[in-house]
N, C-alpha and C. Protein backbone atom coordinates (compact mmCIF):
# COMPACT_ATOMS: atom_id res chain seq x y z
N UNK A 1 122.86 135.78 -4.90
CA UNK A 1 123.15 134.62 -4.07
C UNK A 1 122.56 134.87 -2.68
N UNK A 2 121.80 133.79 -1.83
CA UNK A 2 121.06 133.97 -0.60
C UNK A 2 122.04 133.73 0.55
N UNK A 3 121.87 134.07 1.47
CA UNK A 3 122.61 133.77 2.51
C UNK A 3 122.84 132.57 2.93
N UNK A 4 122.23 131.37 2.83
CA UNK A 4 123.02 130.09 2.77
C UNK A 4 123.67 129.94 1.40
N UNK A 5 123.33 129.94 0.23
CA UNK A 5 124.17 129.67 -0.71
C UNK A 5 125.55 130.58 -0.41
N UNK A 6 126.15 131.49 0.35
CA UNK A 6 127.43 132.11 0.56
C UNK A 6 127.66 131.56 1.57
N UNK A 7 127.08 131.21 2.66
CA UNK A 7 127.41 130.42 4.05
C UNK A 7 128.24 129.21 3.52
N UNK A 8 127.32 128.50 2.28
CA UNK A 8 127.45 126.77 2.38
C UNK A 8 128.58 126.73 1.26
N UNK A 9 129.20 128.16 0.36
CA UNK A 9 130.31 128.16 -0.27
C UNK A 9 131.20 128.46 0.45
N UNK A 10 131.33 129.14 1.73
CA UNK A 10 132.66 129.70 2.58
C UNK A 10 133.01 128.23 3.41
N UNK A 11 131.71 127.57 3.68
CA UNK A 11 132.03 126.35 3.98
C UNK A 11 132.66 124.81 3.26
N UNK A 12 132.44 125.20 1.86
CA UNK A 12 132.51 124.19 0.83
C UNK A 12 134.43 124.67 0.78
N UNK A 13 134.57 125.80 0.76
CA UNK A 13 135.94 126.77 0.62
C UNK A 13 136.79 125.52 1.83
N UNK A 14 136.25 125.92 3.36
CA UNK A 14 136.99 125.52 4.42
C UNK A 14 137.05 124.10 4.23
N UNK A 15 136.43 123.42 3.33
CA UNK A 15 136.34 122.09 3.25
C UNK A 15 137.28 121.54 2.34
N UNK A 16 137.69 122.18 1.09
CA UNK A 16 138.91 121.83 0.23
C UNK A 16 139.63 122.23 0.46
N UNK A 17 140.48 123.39 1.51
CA UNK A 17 141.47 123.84 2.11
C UNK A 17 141.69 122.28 3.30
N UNK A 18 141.23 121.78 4.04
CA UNK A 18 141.32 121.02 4.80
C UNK A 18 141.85 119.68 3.73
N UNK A 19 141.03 119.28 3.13
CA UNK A 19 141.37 118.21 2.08
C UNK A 19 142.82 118.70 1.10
N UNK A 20 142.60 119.67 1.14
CA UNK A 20 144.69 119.90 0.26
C UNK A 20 145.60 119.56 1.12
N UNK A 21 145.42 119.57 2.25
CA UNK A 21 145.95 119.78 3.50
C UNK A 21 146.38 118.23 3.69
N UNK A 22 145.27 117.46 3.47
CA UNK A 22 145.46 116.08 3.94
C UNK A 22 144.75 115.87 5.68
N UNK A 23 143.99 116.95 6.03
CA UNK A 23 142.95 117.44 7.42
C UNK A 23 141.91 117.06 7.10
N UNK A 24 141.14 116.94 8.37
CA UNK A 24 139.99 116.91 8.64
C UNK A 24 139.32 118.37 8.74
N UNK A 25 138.44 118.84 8.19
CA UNK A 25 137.90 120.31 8.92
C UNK A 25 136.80 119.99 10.05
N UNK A 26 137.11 120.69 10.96
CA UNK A 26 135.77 120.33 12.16
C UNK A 26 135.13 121.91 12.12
N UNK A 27 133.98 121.23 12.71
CA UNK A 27 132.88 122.02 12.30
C UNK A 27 132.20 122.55 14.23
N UNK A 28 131.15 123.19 14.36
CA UNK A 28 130.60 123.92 15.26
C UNK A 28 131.43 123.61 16.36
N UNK A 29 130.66 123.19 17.47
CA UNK A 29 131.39 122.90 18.93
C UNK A 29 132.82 121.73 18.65
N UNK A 30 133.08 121.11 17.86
CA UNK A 30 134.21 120.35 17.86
C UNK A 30 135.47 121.31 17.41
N UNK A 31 135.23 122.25 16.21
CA UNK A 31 135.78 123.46 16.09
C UNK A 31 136.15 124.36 16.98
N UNK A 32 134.75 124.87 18.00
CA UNK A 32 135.00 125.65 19.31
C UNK A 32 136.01 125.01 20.13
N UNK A 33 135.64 124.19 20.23
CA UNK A 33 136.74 122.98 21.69
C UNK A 33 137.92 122.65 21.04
N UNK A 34 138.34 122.89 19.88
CA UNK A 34 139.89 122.54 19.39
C UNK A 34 140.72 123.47 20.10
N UNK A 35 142.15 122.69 20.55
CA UNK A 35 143.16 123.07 21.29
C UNK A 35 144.27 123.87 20.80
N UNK A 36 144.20 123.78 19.60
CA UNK A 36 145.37 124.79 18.58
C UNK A 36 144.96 125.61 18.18
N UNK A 37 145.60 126.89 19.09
CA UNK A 37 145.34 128.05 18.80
C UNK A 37 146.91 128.92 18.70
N UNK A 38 147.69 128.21 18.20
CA UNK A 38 148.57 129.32 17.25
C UNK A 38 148.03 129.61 16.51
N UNK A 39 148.56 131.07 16.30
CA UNK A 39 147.99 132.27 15.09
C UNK A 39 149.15 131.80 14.01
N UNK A 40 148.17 131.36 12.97
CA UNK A 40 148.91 131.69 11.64
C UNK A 40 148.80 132.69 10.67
N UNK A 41 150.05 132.29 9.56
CA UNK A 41 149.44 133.46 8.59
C UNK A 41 148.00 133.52 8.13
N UNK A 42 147.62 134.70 7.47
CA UNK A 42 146.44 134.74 7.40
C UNK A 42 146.26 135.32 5.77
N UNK A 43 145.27 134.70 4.89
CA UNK A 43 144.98 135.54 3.73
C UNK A 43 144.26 136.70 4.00
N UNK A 44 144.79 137.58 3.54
CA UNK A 44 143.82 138.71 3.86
C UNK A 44 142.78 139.26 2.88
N UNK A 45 143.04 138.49 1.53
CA UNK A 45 141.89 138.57 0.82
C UNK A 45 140.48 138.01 1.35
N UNK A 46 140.34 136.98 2.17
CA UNK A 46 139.25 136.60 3.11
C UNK A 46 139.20 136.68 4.16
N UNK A 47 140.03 138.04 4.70
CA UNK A 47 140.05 138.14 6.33
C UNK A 47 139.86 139.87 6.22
N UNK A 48 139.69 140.53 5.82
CA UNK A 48 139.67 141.93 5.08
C UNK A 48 138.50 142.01 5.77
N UNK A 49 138.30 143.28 6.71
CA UNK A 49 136.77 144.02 7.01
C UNK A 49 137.08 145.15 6.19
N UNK A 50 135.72 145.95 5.70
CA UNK A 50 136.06 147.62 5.56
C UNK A 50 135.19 148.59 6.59
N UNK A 51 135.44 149.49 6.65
CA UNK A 51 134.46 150.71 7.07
C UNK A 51 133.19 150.36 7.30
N UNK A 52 132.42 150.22 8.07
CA UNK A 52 131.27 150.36 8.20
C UNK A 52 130.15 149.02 8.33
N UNK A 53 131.33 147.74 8.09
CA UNK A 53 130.42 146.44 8.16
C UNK A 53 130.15 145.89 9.55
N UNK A 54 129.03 145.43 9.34
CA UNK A 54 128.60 144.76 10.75
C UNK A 54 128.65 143.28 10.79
N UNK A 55 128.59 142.26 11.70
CA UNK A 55 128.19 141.11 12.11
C UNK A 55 128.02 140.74 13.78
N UNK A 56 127.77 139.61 13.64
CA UNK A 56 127.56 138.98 15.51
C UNK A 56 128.30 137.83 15.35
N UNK A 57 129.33 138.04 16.51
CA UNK A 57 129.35 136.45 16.85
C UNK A 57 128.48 135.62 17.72
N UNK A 58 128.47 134.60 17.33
CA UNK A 58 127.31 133.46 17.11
C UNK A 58 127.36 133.51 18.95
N UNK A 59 126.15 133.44 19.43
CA UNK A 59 125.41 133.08 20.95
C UNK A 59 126.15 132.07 21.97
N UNK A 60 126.80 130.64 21.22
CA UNK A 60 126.88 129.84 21.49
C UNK A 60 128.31 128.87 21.08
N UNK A 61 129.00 128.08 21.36
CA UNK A 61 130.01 127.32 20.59
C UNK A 61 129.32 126.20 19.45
N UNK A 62 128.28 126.08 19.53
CA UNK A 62 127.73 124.85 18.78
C UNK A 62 127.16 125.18 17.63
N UNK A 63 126.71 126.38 17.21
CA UNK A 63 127.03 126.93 15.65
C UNK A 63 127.88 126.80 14.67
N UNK A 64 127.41 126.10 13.67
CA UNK A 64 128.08 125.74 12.47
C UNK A 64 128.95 127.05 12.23
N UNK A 65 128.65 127.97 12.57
CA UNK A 65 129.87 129.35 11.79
C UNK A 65 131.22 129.15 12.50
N UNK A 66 131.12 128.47 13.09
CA UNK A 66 132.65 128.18 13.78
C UNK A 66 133.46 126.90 13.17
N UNK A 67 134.73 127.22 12.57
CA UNK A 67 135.34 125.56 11.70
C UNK A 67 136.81 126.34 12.05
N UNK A 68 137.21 124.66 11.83
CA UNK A 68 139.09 124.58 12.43
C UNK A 68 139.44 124.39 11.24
N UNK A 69 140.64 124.44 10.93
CA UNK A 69 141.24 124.10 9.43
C UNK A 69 142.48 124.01 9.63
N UNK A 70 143.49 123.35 9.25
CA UNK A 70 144.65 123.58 9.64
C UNK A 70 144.90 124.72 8.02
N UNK A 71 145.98 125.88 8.65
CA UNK A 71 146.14 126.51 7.64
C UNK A 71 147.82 126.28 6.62
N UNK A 72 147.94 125.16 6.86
CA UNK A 72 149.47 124.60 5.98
C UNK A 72 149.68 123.42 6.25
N UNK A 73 149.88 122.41 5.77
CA UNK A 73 150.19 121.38 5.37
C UNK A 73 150.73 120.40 6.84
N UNK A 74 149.76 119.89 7.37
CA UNK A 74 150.46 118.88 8.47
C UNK A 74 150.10 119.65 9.42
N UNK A 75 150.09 121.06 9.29
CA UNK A 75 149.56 122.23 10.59
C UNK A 75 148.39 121.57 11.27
N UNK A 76 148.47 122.13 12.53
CA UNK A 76 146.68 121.36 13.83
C UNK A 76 146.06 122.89 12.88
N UNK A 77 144.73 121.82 13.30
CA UNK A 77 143.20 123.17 12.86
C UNK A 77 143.75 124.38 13.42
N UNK A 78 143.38 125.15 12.75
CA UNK A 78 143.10 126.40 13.86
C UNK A 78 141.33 126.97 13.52
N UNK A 79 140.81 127.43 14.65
CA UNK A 79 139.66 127.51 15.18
C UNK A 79 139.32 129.06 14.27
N UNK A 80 138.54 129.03 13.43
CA UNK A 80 138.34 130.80 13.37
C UNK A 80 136.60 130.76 13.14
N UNK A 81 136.10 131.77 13.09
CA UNK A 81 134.73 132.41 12.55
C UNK A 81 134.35 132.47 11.55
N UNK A 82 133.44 132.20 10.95
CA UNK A 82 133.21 132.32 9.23
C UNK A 82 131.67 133.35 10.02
N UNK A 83 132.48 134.73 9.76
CA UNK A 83 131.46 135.87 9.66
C UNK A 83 130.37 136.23 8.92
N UNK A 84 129.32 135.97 8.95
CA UNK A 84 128.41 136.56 8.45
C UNK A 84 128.66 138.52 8.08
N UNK A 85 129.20 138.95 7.42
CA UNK A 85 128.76 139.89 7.40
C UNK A 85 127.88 140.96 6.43
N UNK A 86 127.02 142.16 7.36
CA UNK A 86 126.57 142.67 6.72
C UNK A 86 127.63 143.80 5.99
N UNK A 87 127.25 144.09 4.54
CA UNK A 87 128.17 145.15 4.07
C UNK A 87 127.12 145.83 3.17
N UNK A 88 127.27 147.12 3.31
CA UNK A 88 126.38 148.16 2.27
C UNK A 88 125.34 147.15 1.45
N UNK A 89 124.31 146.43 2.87
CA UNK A 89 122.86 145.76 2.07
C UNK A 89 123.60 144.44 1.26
N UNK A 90 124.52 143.90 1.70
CA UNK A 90 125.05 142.53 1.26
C UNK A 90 125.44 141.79 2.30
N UNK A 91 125.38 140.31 2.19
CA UNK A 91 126.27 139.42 2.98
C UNK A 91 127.65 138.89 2.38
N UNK A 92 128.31 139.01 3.30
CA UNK A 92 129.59 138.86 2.79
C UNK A 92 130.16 137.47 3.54
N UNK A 93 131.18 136.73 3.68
CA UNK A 93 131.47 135.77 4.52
C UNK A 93 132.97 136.17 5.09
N UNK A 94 133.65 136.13 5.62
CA UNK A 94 134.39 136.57 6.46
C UNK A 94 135.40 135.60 7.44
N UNK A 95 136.51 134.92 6.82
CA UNK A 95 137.02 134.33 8.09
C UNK A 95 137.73 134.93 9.21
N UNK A 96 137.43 135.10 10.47
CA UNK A 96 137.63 136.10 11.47
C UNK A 96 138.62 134.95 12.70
N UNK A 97 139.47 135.31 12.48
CA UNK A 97 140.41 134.50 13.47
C UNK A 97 140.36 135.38 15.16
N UNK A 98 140.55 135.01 15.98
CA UNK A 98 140.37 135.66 17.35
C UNK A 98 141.45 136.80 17.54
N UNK A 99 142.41 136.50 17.00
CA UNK A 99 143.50 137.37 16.77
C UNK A 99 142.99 138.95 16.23
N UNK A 100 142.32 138.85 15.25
CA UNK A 100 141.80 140.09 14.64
C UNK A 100 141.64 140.79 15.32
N UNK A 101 140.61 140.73 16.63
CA UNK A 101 140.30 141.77 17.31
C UNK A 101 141.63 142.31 18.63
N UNK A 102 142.47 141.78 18.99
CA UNK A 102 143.57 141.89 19.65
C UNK A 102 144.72 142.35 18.87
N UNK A 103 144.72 142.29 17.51
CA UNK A 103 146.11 142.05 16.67
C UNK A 103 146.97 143.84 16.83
N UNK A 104 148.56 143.13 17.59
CA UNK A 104 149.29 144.22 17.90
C UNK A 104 150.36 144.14 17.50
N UNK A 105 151.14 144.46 17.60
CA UNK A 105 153.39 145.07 16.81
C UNK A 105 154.10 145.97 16.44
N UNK A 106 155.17 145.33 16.26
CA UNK A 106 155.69 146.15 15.75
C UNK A 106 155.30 147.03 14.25
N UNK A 107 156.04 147.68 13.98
CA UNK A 107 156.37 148.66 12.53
C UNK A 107 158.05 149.19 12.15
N UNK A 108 157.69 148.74 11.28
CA UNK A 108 159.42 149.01 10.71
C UNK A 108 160.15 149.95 11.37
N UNK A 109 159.38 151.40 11.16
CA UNK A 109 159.86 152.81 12.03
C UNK A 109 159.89 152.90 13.33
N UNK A 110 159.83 151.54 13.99
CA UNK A 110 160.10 151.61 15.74
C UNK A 110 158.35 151.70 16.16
N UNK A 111 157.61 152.08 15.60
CA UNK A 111 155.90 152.49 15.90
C UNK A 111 155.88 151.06 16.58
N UNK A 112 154.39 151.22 16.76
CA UNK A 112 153.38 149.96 16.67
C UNK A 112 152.09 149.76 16.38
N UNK A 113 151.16 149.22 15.62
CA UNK A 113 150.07 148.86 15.39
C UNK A 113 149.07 148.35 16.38
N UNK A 114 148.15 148.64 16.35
CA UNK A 114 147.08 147.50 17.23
C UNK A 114 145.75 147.80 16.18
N UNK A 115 144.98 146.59 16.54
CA UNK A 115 143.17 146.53 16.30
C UNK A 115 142.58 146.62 17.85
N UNK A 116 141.75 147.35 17.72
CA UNK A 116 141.10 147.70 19.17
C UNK A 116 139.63 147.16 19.14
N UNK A 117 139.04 146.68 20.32
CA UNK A 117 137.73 146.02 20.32
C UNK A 117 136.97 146.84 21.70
N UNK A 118 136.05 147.38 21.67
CA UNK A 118 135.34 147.89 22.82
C UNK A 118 134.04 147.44 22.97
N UNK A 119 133.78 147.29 23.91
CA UNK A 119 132.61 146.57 24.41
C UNK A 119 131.88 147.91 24.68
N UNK A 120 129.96 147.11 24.91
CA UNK A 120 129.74 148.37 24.91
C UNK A 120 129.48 149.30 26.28
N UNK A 121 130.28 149.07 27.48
CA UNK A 121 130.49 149.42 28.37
C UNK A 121 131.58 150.24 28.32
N UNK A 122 132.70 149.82 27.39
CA UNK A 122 133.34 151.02 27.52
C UNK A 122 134.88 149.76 27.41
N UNK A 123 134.58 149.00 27.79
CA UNK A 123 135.80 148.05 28.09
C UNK A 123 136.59 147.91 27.40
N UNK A 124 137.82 147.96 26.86
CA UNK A 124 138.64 147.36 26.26
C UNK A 124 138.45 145.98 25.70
N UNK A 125 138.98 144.86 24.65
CA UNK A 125 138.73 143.39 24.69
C UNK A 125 140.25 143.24 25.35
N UNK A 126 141.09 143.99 24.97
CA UNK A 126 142.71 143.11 25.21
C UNK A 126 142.88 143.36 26.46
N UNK A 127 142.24 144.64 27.31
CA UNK A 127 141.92 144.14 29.16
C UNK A 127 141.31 142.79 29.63
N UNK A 128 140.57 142.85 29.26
CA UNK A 128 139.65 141.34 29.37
C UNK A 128 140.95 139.70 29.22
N UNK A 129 141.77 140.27 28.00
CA UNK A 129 141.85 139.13 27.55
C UNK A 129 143.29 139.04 27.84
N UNK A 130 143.88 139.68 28.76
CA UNK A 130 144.81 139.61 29.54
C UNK A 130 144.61 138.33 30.36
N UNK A 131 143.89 137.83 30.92
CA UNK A 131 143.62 136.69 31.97
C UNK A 131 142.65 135.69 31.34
N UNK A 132 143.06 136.03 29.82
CA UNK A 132 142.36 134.72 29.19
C UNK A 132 143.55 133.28 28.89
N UNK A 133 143.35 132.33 28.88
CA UNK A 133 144.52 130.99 29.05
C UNK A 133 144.39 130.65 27.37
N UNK A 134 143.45 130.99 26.86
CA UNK A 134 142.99 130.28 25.39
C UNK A 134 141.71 131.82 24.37
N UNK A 135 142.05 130.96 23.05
CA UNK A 135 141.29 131.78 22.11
C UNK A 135 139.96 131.79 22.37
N UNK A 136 139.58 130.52 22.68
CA UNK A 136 138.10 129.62 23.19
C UNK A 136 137.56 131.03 24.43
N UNK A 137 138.61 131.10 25.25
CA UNK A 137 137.69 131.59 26.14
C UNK A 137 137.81 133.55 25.90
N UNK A 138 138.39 133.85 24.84
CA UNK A 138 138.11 135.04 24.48
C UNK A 138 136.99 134.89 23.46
N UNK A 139 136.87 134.05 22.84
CA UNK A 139 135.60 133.95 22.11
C UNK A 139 134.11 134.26 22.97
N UNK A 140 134.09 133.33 24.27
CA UNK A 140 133.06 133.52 24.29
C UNK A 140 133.11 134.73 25.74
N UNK A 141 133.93 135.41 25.63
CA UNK A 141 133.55 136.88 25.87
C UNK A 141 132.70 137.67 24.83
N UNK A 142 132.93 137.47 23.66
CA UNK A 142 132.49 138.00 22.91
C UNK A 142 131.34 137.49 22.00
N UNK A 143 130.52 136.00 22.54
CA UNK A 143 129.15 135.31 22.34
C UNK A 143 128.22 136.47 22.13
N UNK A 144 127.47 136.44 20.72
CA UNK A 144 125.84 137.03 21.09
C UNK A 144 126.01 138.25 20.54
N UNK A 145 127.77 138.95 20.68
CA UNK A 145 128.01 140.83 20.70
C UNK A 145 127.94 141.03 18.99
N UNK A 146 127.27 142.06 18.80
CA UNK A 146 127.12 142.85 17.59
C UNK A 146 128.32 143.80 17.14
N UNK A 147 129.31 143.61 16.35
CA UNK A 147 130.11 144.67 15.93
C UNK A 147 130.09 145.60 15.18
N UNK A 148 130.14 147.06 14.82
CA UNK A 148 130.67 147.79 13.88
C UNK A 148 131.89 147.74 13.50
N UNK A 149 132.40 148.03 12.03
CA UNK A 149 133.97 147.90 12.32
C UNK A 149 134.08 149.77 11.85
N UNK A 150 135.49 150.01 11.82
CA UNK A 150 135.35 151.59 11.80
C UNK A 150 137.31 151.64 11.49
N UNK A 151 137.88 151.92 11.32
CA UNK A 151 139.06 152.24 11.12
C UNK A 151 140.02 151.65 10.38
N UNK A 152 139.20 150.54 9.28
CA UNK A 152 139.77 149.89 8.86
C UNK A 152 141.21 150.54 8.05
N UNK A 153 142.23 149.94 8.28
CA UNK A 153 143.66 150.60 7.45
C UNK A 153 144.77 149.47 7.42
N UNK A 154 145.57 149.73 6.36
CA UNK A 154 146.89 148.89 6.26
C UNK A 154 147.68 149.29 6.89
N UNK A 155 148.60 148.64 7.32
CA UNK A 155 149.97 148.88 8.02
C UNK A 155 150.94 147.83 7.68
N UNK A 156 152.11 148.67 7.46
CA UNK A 156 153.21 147.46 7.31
C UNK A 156 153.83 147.06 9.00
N UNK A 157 153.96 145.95 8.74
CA UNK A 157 154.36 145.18 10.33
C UNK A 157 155.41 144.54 10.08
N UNK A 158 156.26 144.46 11.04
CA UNK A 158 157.63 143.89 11.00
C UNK A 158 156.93 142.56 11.77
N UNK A 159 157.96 141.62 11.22
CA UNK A 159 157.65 139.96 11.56
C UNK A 159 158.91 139.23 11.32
N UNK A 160 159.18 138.41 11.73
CA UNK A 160 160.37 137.30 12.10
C UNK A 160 159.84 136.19 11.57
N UNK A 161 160.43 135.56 10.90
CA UNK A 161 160.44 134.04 10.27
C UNK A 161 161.16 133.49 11.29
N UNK A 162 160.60 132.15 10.91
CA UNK A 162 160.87 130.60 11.88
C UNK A 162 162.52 130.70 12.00
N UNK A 163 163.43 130.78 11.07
CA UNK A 163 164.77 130.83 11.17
C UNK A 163 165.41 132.20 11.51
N UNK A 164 164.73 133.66 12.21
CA UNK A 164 164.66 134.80 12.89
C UNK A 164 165.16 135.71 11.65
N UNK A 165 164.98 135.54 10.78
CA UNK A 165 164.75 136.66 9.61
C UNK A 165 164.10 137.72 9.75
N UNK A 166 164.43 138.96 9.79
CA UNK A 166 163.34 140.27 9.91
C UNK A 166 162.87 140.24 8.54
N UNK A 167 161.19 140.39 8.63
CA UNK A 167 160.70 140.78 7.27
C UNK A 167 159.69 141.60 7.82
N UNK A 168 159.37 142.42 6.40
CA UNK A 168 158.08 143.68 6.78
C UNK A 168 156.71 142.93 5.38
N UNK A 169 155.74 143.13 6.46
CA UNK A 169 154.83 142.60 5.62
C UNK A 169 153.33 143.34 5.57
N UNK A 170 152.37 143.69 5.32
CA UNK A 170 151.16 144.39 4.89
C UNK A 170 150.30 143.77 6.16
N UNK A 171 149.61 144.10 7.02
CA UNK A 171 148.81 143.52 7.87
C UNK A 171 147.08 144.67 7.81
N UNK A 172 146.68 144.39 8.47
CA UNK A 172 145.39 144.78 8.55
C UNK A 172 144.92 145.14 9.91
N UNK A 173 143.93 146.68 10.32
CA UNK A 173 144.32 146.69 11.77
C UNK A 173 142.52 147.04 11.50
N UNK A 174 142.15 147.16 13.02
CA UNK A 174 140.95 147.88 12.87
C UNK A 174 140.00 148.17 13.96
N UNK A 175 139.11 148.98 14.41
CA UNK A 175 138.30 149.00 15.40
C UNK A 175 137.17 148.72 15.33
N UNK A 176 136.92 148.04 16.28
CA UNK A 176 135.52 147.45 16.43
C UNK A 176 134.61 147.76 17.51
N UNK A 177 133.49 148.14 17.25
CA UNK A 177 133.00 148.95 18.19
C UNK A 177 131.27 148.10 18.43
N UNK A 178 131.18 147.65 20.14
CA UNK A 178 130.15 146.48 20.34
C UNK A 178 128.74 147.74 19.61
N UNK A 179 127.88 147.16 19.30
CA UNK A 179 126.55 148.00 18.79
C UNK A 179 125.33 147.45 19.45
């Protein structure tokens, strides 16, 4: 399969998720400029990096690799990345929510988790993105940048349901390192 035929299926994907939904999916800069940016749950069967894969986020907001979707029923879009990535001489597709590279918490045992993002200056992303107001504008901190990923691992994370239920659930952490 060529790299648009996996592009134009991750897209065909975001397009019947929107339609179950009873949504619209928006696409490049209308996607970028959407205002709902609660983090939802996330599948992690299509949000999964491993060891050693690369991609870029896209230069610009007006690239088709960017689509909103609402992810549950009546839910606003939420804005994520459909990653190109490279993996051991393959393209893979990748939905990359902004969260990924920030994602921090608890752990059952009192611990805590994080995914770490470094620029290649040395910077932190979650310094940066301390004095960010929106996902939008941590995105395009990160316009144009090339990633490695490197630490990919599971962790169980403690999480609270809507009615304050403690539950422990499987999350995904990881480092990303600008190239």
């Amino acid at each position: 399969m060529d790299n648009t035929s996996i592009f134009d299926a991750a897209l065909s994907r975001a397009q019947k998720t929107a339609q179950g939904f009873g949504t619209e999916m928006l696409s490049g800069k209308d996607a970028f400029e959407n205002s709902a940016t609660q983090r939802p749950p996330q599948d992690p069967e299509r949000t999964r990096f491993q060891d050693g894969d690369e991609f870029t986020v896209p230069a610009t907001k007006d690239d088709p690799h960017w689509v909103a979707v609402a992810m549950r029923n009546a839910g606003k879009p939420v804005t994520r990345l459909l990653a190109e990535v490279d993996r051991q001489g393959k393209k893979v597709i990748i939905d990359t929510f902004c969260g990924t590279f920030l994602k921090a918490g608890p752990t059952p045992d009192g611990g805590t988790f994080r995914s770490t993002t470094i620029l290649k200056d040395g910077t932190d992303l979650a310094d940066l993105a301390l004095t960010c107001a929106s996902a939008a504008e941590i995105w395009t901190i990160l316009f144009g940048r090339r990633f490695k990923v490197s630490n990919a691992r599971e962790v169980q994370a403690r999480r609270y349901t809507n009615d304050g239920q403690c539950i422990t659930r499987a999350t995904w952490t990881y480092t990303f390192t600008e190239i």
